[in-house]
Protein backbone atom coordinates (compact mmCIF):
# COMPACT_ATOMS: atom_id res chain seq x y z
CA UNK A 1 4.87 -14.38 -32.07
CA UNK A 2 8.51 -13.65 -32.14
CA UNK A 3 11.15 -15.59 -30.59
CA UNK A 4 12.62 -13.68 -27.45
CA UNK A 5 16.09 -14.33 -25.85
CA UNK A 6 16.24 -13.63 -21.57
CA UNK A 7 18.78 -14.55 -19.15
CA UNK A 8 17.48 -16.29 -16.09
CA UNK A 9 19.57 -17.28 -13.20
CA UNK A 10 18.72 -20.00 -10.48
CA UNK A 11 19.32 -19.82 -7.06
CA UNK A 12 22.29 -22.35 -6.01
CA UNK A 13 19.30 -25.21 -4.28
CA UNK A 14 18.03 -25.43 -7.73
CA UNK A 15 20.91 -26.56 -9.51
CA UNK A 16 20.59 -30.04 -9.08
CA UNK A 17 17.18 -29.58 -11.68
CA UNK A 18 19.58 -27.47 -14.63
CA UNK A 19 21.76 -28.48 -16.76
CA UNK A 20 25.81 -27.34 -15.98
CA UNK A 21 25.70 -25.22 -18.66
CA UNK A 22 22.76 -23.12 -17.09
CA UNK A 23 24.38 -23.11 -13.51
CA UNK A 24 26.42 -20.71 -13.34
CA UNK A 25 25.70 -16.96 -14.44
CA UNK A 26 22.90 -15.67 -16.59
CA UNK A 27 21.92 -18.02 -18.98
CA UNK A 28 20.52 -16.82 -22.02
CA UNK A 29 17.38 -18.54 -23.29
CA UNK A 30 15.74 -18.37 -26.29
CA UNK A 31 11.43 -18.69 -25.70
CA UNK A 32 9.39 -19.18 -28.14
CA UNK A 33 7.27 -15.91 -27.39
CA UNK A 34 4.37 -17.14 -26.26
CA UNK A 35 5.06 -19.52 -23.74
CA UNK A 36 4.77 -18.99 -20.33
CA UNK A 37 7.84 -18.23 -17.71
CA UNK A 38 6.42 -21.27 -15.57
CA UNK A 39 7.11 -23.34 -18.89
CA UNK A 40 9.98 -22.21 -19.94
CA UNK A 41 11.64 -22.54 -15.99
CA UNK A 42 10.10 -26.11 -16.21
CA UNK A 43 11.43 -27.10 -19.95
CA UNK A 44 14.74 -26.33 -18.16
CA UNK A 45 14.56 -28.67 -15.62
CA UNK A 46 12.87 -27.07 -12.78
CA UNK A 47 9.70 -28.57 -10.74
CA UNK A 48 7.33 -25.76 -10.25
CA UNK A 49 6.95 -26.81 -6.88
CA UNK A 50 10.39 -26.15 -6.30
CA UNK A 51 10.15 -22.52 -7.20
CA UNK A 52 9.79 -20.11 -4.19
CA UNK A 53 9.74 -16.65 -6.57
CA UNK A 54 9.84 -15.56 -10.25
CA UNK A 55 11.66 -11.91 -10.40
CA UNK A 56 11.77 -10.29 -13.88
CA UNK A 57 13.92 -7.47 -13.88
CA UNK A 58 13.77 -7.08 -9.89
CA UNK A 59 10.41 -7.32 -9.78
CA UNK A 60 8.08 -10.65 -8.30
CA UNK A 61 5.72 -12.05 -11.63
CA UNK A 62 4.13 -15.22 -11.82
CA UNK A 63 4.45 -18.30 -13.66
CA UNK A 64 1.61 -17.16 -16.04
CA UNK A 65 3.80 -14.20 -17.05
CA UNK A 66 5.28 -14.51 -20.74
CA UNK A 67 8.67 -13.57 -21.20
CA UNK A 68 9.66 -10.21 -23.80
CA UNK A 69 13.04 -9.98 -25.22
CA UNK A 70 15.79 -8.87 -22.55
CA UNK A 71 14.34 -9.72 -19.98
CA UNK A 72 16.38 -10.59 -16.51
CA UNK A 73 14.61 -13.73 -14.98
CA UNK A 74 16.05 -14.56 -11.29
CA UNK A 75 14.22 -18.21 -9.76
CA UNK A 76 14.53 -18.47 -6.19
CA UNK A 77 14.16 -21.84 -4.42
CA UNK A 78 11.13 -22.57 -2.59
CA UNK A 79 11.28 -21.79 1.27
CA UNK A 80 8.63 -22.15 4.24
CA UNK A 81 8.04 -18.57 5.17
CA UNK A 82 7.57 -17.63 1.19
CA UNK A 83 4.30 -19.99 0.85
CA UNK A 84 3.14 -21.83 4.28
CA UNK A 85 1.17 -20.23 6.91
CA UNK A 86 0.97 -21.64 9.80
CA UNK A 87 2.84 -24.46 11.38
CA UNK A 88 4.69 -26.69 8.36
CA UNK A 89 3.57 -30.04 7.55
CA UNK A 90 4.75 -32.53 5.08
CA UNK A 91 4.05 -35.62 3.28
CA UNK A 92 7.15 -38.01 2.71
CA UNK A 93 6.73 -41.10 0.13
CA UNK A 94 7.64 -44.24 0.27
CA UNK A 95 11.48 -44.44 0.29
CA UNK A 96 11.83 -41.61 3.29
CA UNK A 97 10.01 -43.63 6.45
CA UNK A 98 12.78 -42.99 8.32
CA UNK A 99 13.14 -39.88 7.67
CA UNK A 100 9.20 -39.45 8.63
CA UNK A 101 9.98 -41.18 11.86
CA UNK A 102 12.84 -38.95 13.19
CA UNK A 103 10.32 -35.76 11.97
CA UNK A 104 7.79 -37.10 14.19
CA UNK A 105 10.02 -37.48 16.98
CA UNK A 106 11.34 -33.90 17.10
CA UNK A 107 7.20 -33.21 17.04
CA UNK A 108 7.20 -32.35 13.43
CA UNK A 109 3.74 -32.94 11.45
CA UNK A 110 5.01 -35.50 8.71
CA UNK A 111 2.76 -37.36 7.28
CA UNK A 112 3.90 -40.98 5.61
CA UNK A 113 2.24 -43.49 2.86
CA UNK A 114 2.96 -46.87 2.77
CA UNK A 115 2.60 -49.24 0.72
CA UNK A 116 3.21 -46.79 -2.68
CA UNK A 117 0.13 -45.00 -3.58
CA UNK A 118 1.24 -43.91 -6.51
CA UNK A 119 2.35 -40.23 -7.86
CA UNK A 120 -1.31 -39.17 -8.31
CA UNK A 121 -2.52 -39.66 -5.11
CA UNK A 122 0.53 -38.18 -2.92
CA UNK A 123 0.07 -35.27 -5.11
CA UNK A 124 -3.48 -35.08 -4.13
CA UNK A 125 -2.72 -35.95 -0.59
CA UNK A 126 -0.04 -32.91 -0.77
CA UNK A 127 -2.61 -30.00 -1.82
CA UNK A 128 -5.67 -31.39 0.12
CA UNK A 129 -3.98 -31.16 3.24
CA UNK A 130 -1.50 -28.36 2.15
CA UNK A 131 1.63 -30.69 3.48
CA UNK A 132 5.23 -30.24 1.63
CA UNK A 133 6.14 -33.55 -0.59
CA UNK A 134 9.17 -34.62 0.33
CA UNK A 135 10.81 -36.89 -2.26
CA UNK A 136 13.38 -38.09 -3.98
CA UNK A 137 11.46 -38.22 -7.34
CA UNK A 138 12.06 -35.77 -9.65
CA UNK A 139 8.95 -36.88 -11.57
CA UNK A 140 6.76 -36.60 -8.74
CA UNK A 141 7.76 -33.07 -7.72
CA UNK A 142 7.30 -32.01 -11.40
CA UNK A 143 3.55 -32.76 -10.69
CA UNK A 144 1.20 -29.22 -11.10
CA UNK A 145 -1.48 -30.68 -8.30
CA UNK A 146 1.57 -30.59 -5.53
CA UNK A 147 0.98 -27.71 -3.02
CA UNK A 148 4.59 -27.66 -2.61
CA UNK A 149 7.49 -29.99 -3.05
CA UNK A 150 11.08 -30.10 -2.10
CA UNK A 151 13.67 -32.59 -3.24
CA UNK A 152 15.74 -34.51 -0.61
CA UNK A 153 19.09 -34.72 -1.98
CA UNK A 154 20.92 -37.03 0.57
CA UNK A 155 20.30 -40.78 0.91
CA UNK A 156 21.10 -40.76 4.72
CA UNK A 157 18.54 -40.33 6.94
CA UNK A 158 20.58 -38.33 9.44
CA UNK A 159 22.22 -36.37 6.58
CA UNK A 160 18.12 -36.17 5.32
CA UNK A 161 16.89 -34.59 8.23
CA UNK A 162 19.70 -32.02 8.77
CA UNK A 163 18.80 -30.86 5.45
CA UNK A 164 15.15 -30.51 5.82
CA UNK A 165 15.36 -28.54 9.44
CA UNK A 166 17.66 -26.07 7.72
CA UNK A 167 15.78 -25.31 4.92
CA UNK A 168 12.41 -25.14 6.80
CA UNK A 169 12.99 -24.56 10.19
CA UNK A 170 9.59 -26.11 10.84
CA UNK A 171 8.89 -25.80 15.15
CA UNK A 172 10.41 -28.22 16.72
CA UNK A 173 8.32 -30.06 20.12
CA UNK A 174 10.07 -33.28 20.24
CA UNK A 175 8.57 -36.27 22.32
CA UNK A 176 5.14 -34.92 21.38
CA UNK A 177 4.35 -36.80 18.35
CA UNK A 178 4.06 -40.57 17.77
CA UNK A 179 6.85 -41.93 15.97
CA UNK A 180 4.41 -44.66 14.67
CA UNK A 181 1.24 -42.85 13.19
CA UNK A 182 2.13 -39.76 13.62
CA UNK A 183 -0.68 -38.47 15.89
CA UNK A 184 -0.26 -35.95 18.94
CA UNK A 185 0.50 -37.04 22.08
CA UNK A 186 -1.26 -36.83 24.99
CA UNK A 187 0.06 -37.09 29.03
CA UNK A 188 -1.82 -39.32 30.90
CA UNK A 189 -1.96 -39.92 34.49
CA UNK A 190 0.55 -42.88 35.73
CA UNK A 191 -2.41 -44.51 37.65
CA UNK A 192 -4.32 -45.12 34.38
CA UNK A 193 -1.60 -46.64 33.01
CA UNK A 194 -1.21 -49.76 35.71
CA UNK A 195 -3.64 -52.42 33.32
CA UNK A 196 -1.46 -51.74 30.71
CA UNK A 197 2.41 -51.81 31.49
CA UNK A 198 4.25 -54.69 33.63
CA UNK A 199 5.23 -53.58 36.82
CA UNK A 200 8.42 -52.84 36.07
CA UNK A 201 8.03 -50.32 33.94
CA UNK A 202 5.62 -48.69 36.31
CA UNK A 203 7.88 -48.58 39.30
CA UNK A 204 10.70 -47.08 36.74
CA UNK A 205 8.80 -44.29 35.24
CA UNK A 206 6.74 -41.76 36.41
CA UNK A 207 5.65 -39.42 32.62
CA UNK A 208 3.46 -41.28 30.27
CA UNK A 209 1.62 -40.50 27.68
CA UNK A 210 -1.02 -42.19 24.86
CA UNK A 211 -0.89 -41.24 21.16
CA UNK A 212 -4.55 -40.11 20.99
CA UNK A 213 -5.06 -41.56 17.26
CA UNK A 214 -3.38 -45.45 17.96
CA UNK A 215 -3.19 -45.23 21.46
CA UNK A 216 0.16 -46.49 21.15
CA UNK A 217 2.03 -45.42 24.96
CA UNK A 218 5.02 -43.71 25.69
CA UNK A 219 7.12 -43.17 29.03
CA UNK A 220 9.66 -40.74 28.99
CA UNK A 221 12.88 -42.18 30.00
CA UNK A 222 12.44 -45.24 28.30
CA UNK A 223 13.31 -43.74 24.46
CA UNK A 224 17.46 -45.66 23.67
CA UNK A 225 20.66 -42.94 23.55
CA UNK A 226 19.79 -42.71 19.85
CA UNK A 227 17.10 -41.40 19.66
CA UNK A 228 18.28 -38.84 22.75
CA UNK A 229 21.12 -37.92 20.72
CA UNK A 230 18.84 -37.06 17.71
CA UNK A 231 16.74 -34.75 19.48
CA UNK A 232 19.61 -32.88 20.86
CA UNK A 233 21.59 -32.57 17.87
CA UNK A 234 18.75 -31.24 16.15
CA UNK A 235 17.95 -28.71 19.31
CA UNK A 236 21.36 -27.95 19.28
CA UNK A 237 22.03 -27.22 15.47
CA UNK A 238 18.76 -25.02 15.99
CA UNK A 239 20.45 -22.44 18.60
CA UNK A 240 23.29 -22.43 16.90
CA UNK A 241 21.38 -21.31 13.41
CA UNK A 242 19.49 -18.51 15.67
CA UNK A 243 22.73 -17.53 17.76
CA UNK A 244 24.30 -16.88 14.00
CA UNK A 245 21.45 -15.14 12.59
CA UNK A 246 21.21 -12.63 15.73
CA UNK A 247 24.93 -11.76 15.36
């Protein structure tokens, strides 16, 4: 088939995966003809998983679609509202536990491995249990099994988790989740709770609760400034987000 020239442009999130020279503008590609948009997005860079929507000339196509001469390609970034139903859940790798663990504590569904499974498996993990990879891999979010990846560009886990609230907005329930295994929390009455905790800590506290997959207890009150200061700068930074929006 004959070679066809398009311009595609990529949202601003995506620029990390394209070249400089493909950044800024419309970029004019030449395909091959016969190669799908999906390719040609991903021969430039782009994880698939990253994508949130193809529009060719205005209009929403898939990654199947095959690109004719002239074409205007926009690629969105992925978003939560564009492919999740439901309430969000993700899967972090190994190098983001504490990212996972500051999720968990705002009562965010994030899922951790450790030790390394290896690509394959996360991937599998990912669109078995439709969670969001979270990684900072660029091979692993190039994987096709991936229900949906997004690539965590900051190394700090406070700068981390700033970024993945904004972009997802996932529902936030903090002191709900257990920071260790990530199972739900459930209250529990403080009388069944006297076997278990020195007396101290009974006569200090009055809310407990178990995690109901590693019974693992919590007390409310007991949780250090840190972790209090996480949970209301993330509460915080979420009314301020909505106040903006309703403006």
């Amino acid at each position: 088939m004959a070679k066809a020239d398009i311009t595609i442009t990529f949202d601003p999130g995506l620029h990390l995966f394209v070249s400089a020279p493909n950044r800024v503008g419309g970029a004019v590609v030449e395909t091959d003809g016969s190669s799908s948009l999906g390719h040609v997005v991903e021969s430039l860079g782009v994880p698939l998983t990253e994508v949130g929507a193809l529009l060719v000339d205005g209009r929403s196509a898939g990654p199947g679609h095959v690109p004719a001469a002239g074409e205007q390609v926009e690629v969105r970034a992925f978003t939560a509202p564009q492919r999740v139903d439901g309430p969000l859940r993700f899967l972090l790798d190994v190098h983001l536990g504490t990212l996972a663990r500051r999720l968990r504590l705002l009562g965010v569904d994030a899922a951790y491995e450790t030790p390394d499974i290896g690509d394959a498996a996360l991937a599998a993990r990912s669109a078995a249990e439709h969670r969001v990879m979270l990684s900072r891999d660029r091979g692993l979010l190039h994987r096709r099994e991936l229900f949906a990846g997004a690539y965590v560009y900051s190394t700090k886990p406070a700068e981390q988790l700033d970024e993945v609230l904004a972009r997802f907005e996932p529902v936030l329930a903090p002191w709900t989740r257990c920071t260790a295994c990530n199972g739900e929390l459930r209250p529990v009455a403080k009388e069944q709770m006297r076997e278990r905790l020195q007396s101290g800590t009974m006569q200090t506290y009055d809310t407990f609760a178990v995690c109901e997959s590693c019974g693992q207890a919590y007390w409310r009150g007991a949780h250090s400034a840190s972790l209090d200061a996480i949970v209301e700068h993330a509460t915080t930074a979420r009314e301020q987000a909505r106040a903006q929006r309703s403006r």
